[in-house]
Protein backbone atom coordinates (compact mmCIF):
# COMPACT_ATOMS: atom_id res chain seq x y z
CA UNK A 1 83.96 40.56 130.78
CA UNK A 2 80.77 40.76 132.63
CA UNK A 3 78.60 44.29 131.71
CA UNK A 4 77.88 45.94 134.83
CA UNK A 5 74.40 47.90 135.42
CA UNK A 6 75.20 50.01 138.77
CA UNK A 7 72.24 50.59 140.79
CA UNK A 8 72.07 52.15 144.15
CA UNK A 9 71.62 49.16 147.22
CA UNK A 10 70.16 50.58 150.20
CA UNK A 11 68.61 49.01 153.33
CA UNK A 12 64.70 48.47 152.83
CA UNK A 13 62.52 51.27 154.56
CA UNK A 14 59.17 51.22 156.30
CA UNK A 15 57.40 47.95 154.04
CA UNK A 16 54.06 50.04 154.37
CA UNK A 17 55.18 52.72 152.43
CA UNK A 18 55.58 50.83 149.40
CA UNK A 19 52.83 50.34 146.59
CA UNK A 20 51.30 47.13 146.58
CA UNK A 21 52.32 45.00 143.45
CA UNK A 22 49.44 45.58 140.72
CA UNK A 23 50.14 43.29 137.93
CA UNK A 24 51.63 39.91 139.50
CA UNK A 25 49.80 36.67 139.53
CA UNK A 26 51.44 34.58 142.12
CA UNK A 27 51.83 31.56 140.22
CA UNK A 28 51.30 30.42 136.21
CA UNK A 29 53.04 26.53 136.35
CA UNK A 30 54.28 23.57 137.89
CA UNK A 31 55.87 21.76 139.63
CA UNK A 32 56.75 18.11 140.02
CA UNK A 33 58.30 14.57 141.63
CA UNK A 34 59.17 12.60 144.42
CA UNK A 35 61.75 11.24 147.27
CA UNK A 36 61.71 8.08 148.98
CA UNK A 37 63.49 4.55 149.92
CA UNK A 38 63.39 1.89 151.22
CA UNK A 39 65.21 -0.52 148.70
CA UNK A 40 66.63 0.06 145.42
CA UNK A 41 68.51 -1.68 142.61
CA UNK A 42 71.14 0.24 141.37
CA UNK A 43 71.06 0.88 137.26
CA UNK A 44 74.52 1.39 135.56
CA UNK A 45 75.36 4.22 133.23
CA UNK A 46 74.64 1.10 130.65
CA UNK A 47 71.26 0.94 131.70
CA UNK A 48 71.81 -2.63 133.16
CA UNK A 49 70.50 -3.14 136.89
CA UNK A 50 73.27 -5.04 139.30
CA UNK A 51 71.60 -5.71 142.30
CA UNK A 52 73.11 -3.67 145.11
CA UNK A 53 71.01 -2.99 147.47
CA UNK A 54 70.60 0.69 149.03
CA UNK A 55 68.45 1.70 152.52
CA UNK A 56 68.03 5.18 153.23
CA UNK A 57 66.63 5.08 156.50
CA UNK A 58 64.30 7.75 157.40
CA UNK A 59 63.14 9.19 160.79
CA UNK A 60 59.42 10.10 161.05
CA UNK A 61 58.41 13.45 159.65
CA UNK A 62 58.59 16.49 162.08
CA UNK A 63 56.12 18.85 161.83
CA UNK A 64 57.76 22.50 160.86
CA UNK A 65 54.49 24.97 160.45
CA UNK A 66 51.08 24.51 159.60
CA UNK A 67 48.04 26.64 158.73
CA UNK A 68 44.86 26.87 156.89
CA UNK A 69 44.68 26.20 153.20
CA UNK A 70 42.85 29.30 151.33
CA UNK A 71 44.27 31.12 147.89
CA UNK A 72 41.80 33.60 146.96
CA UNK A 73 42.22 35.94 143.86
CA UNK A 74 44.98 37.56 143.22
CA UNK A 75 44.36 41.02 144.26
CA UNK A 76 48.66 42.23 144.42
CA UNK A 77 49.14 42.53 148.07
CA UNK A 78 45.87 42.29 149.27
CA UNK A 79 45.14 39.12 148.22
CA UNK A 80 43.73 36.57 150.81
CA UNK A 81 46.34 34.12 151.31
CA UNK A 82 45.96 32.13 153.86
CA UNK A 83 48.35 29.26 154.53
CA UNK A 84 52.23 28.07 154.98
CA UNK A 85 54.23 26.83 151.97
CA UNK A 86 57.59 27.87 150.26
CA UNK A 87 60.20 26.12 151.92
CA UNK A 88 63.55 25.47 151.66
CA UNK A 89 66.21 24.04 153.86
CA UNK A 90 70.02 23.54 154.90
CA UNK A 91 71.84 21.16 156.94
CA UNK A 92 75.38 21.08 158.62
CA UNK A 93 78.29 18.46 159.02
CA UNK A 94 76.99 17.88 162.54
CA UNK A 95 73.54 17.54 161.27
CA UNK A 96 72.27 21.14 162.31
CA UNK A 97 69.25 21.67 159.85
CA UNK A 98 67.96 24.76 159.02
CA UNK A 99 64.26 25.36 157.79
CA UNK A 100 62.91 28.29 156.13
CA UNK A 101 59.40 28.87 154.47
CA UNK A 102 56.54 31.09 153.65
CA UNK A 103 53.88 31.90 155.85
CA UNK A 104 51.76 33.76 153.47
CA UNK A 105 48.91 35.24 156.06
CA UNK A 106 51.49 37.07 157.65
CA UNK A 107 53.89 37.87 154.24
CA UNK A 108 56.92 37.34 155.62
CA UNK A 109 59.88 34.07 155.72
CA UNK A 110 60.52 32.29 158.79
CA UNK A 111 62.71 30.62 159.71
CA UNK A 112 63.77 27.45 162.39
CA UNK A 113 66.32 25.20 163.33
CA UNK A 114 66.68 21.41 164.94
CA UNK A 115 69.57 19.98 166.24
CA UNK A 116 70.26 16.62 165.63
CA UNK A 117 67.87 14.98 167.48
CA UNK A 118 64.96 16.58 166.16
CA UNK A 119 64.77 19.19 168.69
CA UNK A 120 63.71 22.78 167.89
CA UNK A 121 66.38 25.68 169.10
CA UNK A 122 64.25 28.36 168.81
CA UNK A 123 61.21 28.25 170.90
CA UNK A 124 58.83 30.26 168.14
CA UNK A 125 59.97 30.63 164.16
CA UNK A 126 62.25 33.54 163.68
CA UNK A 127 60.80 36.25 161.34
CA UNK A 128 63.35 37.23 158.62
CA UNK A 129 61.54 39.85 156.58
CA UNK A 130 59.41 41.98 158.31
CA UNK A 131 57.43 43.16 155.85
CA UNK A 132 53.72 42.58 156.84
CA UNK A 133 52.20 44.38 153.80
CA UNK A 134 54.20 42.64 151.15
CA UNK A 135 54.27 39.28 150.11
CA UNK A 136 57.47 36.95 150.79
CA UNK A 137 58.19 34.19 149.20
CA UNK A 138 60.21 31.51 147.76
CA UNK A 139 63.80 31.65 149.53
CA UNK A 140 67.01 30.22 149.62
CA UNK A 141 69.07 29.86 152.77
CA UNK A 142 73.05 28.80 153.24
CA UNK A 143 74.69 28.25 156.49
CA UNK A 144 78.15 28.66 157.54
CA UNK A 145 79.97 25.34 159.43
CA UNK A 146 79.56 23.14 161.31
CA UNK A 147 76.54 24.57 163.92
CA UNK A 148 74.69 27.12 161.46
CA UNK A 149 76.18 30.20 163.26
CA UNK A 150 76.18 32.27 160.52
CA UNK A 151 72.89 31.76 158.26
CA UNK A 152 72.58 33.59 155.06
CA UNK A 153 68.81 34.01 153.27
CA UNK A 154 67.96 35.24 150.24
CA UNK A 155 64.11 35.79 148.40
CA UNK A 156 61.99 37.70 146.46
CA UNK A 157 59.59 40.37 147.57
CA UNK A 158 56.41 41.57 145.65
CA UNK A 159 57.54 44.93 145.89
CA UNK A 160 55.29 47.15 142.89
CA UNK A 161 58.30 49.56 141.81
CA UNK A 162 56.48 50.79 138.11
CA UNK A 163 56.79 48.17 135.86
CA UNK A 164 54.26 45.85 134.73
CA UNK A 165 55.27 43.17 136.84
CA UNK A 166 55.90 43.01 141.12
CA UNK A 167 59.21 41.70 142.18
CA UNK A 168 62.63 42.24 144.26
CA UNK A 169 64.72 40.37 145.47
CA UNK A 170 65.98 40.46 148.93
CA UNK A 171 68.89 39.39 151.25
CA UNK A 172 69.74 39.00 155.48
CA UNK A 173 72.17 37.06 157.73
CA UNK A 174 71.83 35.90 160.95
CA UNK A 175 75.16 35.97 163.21
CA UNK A 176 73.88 34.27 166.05
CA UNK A 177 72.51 31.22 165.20
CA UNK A 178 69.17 32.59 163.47
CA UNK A 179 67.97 34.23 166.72
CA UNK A 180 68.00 37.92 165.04
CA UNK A 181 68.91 38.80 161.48
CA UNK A 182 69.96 42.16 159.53
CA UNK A 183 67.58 44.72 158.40
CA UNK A 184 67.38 42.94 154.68
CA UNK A 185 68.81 44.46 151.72
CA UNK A 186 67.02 45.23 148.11
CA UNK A 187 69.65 43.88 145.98
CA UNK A 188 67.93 44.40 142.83
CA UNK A 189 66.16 47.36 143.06
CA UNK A 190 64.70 47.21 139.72
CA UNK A 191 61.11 47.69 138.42
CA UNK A 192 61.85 44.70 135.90
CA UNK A 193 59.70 41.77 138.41
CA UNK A 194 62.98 40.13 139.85
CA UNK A 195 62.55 36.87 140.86
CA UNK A 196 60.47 35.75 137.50
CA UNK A 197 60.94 33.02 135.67
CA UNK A 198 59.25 33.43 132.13
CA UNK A 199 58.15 30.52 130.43
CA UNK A 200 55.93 32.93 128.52
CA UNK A 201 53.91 36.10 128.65
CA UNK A 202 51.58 34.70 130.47
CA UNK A 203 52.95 31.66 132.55
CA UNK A 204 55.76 31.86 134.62
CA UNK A 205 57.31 30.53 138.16
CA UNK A 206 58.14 32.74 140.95
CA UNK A 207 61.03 31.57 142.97
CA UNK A 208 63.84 32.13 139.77
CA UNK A 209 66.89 33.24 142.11
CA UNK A 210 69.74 31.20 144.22
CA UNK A 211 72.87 31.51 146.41
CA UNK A 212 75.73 29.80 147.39
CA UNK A 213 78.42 30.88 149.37
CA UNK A 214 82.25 30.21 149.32
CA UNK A 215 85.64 30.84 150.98
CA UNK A 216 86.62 33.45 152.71
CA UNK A 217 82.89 34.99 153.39
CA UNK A 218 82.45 35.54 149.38
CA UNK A 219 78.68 35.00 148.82
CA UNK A 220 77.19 34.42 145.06
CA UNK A 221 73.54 35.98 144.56
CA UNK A 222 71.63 35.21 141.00
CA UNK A 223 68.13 35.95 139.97
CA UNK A 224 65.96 36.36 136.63
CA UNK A 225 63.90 39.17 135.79
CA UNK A 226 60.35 38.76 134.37
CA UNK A 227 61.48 41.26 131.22
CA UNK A 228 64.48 38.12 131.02
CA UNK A 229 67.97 39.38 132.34
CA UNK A 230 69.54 37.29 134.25
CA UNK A 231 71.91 38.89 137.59
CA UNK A 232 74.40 38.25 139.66
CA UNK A 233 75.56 40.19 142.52
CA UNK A 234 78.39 39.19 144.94
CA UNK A 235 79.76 40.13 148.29
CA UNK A 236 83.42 39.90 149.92
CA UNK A 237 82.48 40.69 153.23
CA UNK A 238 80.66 37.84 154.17
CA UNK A 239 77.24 39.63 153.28
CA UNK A 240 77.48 42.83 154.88
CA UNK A 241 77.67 44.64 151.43
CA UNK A 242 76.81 43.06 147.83
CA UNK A 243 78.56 44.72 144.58
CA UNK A 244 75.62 46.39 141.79
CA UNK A 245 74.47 43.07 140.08
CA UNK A 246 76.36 42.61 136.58
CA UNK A 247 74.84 40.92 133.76
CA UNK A 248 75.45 37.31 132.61
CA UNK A 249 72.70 36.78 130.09
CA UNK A 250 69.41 38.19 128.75
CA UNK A 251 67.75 41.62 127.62
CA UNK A 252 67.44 42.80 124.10
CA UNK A 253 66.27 40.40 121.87
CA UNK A 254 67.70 37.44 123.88
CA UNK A 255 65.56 34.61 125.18
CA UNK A 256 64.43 35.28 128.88
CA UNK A 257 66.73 33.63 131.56
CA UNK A 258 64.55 31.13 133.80
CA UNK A 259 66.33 29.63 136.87
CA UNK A 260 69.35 29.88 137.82
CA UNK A 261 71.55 27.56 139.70
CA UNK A 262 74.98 28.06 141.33
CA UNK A 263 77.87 25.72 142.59
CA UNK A 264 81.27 26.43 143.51
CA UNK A 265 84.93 24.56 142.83
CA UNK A 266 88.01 25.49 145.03
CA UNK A 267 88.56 28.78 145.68
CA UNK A 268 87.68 31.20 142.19
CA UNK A 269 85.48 28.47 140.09
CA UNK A 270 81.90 29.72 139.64
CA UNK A 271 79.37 27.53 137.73
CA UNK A 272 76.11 29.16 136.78
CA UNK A 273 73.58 27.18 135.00
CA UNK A 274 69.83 28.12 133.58
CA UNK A 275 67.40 27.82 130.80
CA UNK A 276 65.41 30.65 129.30
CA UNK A 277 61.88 30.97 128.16
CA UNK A 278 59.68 31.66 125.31
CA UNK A 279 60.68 28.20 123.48
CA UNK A 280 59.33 25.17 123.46
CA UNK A 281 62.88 23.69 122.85
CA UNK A 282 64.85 25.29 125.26
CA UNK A 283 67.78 23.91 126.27
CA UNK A 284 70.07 24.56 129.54
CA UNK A 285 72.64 26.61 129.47
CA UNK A 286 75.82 26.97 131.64
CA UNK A 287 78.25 29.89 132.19
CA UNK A 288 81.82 29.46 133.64
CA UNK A 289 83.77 32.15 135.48
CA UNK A 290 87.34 31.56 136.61
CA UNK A 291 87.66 34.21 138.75
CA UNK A 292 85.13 34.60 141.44
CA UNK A 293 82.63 35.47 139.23
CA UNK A 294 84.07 39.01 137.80
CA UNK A 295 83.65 38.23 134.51
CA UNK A 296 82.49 34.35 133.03
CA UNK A 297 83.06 32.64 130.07
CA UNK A 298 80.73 32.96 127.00
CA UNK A 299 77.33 30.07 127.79
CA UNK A 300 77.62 26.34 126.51
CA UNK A 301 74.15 24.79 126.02
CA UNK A 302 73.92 21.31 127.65
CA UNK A 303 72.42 18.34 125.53
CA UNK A 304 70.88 20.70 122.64
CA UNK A 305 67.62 18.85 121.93
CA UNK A 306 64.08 18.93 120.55
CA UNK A 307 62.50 18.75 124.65
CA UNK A 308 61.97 22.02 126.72
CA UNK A 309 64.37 21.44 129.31
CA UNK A 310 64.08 23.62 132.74
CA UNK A 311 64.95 24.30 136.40
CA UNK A 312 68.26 23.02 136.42
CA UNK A 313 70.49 21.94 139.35
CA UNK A 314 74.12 22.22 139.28
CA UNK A 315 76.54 20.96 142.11
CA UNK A 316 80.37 20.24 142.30
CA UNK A 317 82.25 17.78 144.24
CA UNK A 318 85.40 18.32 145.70
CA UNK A 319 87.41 16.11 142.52
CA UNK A 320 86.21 18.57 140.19
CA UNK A 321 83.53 16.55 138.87
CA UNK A 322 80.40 18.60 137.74
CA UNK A 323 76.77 17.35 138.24
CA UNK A 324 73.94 19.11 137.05
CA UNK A 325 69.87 17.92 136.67
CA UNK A 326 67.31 19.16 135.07
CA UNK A 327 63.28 18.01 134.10
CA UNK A 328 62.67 18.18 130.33
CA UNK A 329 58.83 18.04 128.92
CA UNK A 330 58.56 16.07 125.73
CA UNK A 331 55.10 15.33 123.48
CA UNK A 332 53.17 15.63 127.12
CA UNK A 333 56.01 13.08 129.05
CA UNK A 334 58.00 14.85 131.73
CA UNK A 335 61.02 13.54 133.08
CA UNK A 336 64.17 14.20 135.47
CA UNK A 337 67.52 14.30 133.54
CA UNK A 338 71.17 13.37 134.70
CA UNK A 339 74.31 14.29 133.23
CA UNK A 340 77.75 14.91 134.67
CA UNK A 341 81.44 16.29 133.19
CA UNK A 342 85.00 16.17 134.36
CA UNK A 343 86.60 18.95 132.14
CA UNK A 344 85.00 21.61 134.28
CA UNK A 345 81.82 21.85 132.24
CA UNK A 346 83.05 22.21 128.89
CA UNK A 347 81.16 18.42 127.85
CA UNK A 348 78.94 15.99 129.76
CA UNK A 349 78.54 12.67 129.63
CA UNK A 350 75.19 11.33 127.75
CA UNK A 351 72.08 12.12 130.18
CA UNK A 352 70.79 9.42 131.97
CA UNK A 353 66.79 9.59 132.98
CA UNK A 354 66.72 9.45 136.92
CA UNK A 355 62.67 9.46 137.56
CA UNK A 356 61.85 5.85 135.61
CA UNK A 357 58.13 5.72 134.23
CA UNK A 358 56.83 8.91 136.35
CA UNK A 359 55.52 12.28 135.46
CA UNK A 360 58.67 14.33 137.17
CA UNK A 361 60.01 17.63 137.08
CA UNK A 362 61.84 20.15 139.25
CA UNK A 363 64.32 18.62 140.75
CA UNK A 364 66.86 19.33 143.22
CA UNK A 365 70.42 17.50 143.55
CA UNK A 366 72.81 17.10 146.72
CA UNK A 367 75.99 15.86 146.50
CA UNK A 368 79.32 15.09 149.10
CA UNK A 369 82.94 14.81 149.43
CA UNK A 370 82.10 10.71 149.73
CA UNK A 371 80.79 10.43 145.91
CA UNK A 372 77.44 10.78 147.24
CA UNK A 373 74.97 11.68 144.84
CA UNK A 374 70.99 12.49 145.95
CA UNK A 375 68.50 13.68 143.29
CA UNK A 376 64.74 14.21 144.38
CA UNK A 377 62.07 15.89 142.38
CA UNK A 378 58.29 16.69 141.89
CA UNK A 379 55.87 13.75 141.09
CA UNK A 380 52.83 14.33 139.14
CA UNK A 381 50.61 11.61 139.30
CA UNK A 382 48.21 13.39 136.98
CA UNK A 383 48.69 15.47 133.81
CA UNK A 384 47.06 18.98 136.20
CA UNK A 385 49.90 21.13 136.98
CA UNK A 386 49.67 20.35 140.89
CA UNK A 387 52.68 17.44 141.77
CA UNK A 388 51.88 15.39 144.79
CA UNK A 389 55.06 13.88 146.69
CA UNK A 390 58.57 13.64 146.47
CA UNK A 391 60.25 11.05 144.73
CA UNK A 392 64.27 10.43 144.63
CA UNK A 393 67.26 8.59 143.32
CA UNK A 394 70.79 7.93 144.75
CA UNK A 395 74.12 7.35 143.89
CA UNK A 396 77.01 6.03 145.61
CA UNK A 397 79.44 6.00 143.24
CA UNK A 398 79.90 9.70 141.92
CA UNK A 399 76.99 9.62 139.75
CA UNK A 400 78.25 6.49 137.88
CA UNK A 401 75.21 4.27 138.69
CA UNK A 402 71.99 5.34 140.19
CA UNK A 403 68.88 3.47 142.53
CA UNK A 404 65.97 2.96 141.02
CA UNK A 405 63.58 5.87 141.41
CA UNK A 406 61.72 5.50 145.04
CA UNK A 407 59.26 7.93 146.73
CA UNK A 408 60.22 9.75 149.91
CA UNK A 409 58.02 8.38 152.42
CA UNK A 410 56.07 11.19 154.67
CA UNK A 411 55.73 13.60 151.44
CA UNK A 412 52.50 12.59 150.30
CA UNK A 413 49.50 14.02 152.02
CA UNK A 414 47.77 10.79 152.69
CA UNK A 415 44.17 12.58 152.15
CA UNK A 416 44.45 14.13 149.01
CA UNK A 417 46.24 17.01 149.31
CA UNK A 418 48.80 18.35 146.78
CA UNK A 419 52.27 19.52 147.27
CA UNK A 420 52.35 23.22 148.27
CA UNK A 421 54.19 25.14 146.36
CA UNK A 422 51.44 27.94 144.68
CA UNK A 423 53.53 30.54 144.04
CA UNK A 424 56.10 28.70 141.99
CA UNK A 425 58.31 25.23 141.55
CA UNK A 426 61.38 26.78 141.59
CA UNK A 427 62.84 25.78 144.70
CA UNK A 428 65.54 23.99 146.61
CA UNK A 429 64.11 21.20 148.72
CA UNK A 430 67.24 18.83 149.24
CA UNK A 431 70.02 19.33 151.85
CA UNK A 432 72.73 16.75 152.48
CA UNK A 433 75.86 16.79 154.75
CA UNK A 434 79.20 14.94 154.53
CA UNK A 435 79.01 12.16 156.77
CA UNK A 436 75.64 11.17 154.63
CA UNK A 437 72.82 12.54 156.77
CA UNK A 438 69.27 13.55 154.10
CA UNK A 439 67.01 17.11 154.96
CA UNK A 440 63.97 16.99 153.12
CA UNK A 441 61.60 19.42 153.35
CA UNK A 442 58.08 20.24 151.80
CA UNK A 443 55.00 21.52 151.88
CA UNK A 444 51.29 20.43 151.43
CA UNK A 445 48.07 22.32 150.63
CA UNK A 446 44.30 20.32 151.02
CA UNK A 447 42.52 23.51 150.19
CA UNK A 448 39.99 24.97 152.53
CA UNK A 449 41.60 22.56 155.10
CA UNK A 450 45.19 22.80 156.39
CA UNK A 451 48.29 23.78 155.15
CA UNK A 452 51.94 22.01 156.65
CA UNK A 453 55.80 21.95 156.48
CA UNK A 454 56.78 19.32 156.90
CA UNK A 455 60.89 17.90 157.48
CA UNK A 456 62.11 15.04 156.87
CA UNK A 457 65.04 13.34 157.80
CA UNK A 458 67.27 10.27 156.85
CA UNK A 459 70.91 8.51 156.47
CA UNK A 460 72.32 7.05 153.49
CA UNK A 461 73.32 3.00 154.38
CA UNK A 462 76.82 2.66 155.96
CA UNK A 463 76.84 6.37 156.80
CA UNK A 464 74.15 5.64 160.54
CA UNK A 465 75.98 7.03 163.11
């Protein structure tokens, strides 16, 4: 069974009563690859092209948020940063997507939607956070179906609570369609740096947290901690309360958790996957509960090997079938990984390598009820720690056979500028509905310039309205 650590969960108070965080550089890593398509040759699980022919056809890039493009020195939470970044993103069965992201100048998440056609619903971003003195950063967002009525958020505050590192991580829903949300909740409330994820004592990603929600308004909340426990808290009630986060990993003399990923099967299935830092060889590592995620099955470790895999993504289609990627950094090559199993996670196929002859990491995976499979990631064209564009693959056959790696077109600041992203590489950048319609979002940074968000969004072939 799962070892519970109550803590008290109260509703934040007035943000400028808080202590700046003191110890907390925003950012110590990477990130890396890249989306795009135009057309691809499919490669079977052999390795042997056929040559199917795939055309994901992408609208022009829409414009989210932009800024200026200044990161001064970190000075806790009054440093001088000045520009967008952060995002994530969600998109419904009637093509609803929902866009959140950073605007760092003014420390809080924002958030907006489009309808279909492109078209804004709110008339200004909606601020989620409200917490002007404190940085906010790196979230995840969930929607309920099919027109993003209910919208769920979840992110990490540099909140200063005593320990040597900043960090909490925070949570607020939206029942109208994003145009107000609930006063956010501290669901960590900890003095550990939530939201960490360690790669050592002195690099590490911000950003180490996600959630997922499932039937019958149960909601799934995990983060990391910089001292390397890993959490999960969950509600019943659709978000209005969350249960004192119970341990699944970490602490002690245990290897710190780095992060985590969820996915959901039927109605009591909770997958939770992860790596941990401080080793060079580190491998991922999945957790199984079978009983909305009271209590979990002891970790399996996924393709044991000499590489430091990291920032895995786990997703379940509706046959049971698991899918889960992950980049791995060998003798200075990095790469995108993808494996999948069909006894519930218990073995996976032999990895396949999704990102071809690129520098790649980070990646984030989609998947549908069709056998649709969509896999983008960072690209780093150079061996600096800064990625510039998306690239992707696809699959249309359950993850049997994949496209060649493409690059997303649009993601790519066409002047120089590198993907965004400066407080950490651990996000979720990939949305994709049922009926086969693609949300892409990221963000660029061409320092001393401008900052953007930027959306992007296409159809898989056959699937065009």
């Amino acid at each position: 069974m799962l070892a519970t650590a109550p803590r008290p969960r109260s509703h934040r108070g007035d943000p400028s009563r808080r202590a700046p965080c003191r110890h907390t550089p925003p950012f110590n890593k990477v990130r890396a690859p890249l989306v795009a398509c135009l057309l691809l040759s499919v490669t079977a699980c052999s390795g042997q092209p056929h040559e199917t022919q795939h055309a994901v056809h992408w609208h022009d890039p829409i414009e989210v948020a932009t800024g200026p493009a200044y990161r001064g020195p970190w000075r806790m939470n009054e440093s001088q940063f000045l520009l967008v970044d952060d995002s994530s993103i969600a998109i419904t069965e009637n093509g609803t997507t929902v866009v959140i992201y950073g605007n760092l100048e003014e420390r809080d998440i924002f958030l907006q939607i489009y309808d279909p056609t492109g078209t804004p619903r709110h008339e200004t971003p909606v601020n989620i956070s409200h917490s002007p003195n404190v940085f906010s950063w790196l979230p995840r967002v969930v929607v309920e179906e099919p027109d993003a009525s209910r919208i769920y958020v979840l992110w990490q505050e540099i909140v200063f609570s005593g320990g040597s590192h900043g960090g909490e991580i925070f949570f607020a829903r939206s029942i109208d369609g994003g145009k107000t949300f609930s006063p956010p909740i501290n669901l960590s409330n900890t003095t550990a740096g939530a939201g960490k994820g360690r790669q050592s004592r002195h690099q590490w990603h911000n950003g180490s947290l996600d959630i997922v929600r499932g039937h019958g308004g149960l909601l799934y909340a995990a983060w990391t901690e910089f001292e390397g426990p890993l959490w999960l808290a969950r509600s019943d009630d659709d978000g209005a309360t969350f249960s004192s986060p119970a341990l699944i990993a970490g602490g002690g003399s245990d290897l710190p958790g780095r992060g985590p990923s969820l996915a959901l099967s039927g109605e009591s299935v909770v997958y939770l996957a992860w790596t941990v830092g401080e080793d060079s060889s580190a491998n991922i590592r999945l957790a199984v509960s079978q009983d909305q995620g009271l209590s979990f099955e002891p970790y399996r470790e996924v393709h044991p090997g000499p590489g430091l895999a990291d920032a895995p993504k786990i997703a379940v289609c509706a046959d049971g079938v698991v899918h889960l990627v992950y980049g791995e950094t060998r003798g200075g090559r990095r790469a995108v990984f993808y494996a999948r199993s069909t006894d519930g996670g218990r073995t996976f196929e032999e990895r396949r390598t999704l990102s071809g002859n690129a520098r790649a990491g980070f990646p984030s995976l989609a998947v549908s009820e069709n056998q649709d499979v969509v896999v983008t990631w960072e690209l780093f064209p150079g061996r600096g720690p800064r990625s510039r564009g998306l690239g992707y693959a696809v699959s249309r056959d359950g993850g049997a056979t994949f496209s060649s790696p493409a690059e997303v077109p649009g993601t790519a600041d066409a002047e120089g500028g590198t993907n965004g992203s400066q407080q950490g590489l651990l996000m979720r950048k990939l949305a994709m509905n049922e009926s086969g319609a693609l949300a892409v979002v990221n963000s660029t940074f061409r320092a001393g310039d401008v900052s953007r968000v930027l959306l992007l969004r296409g159809v898989l072939p056959g699937d065009e309205p």
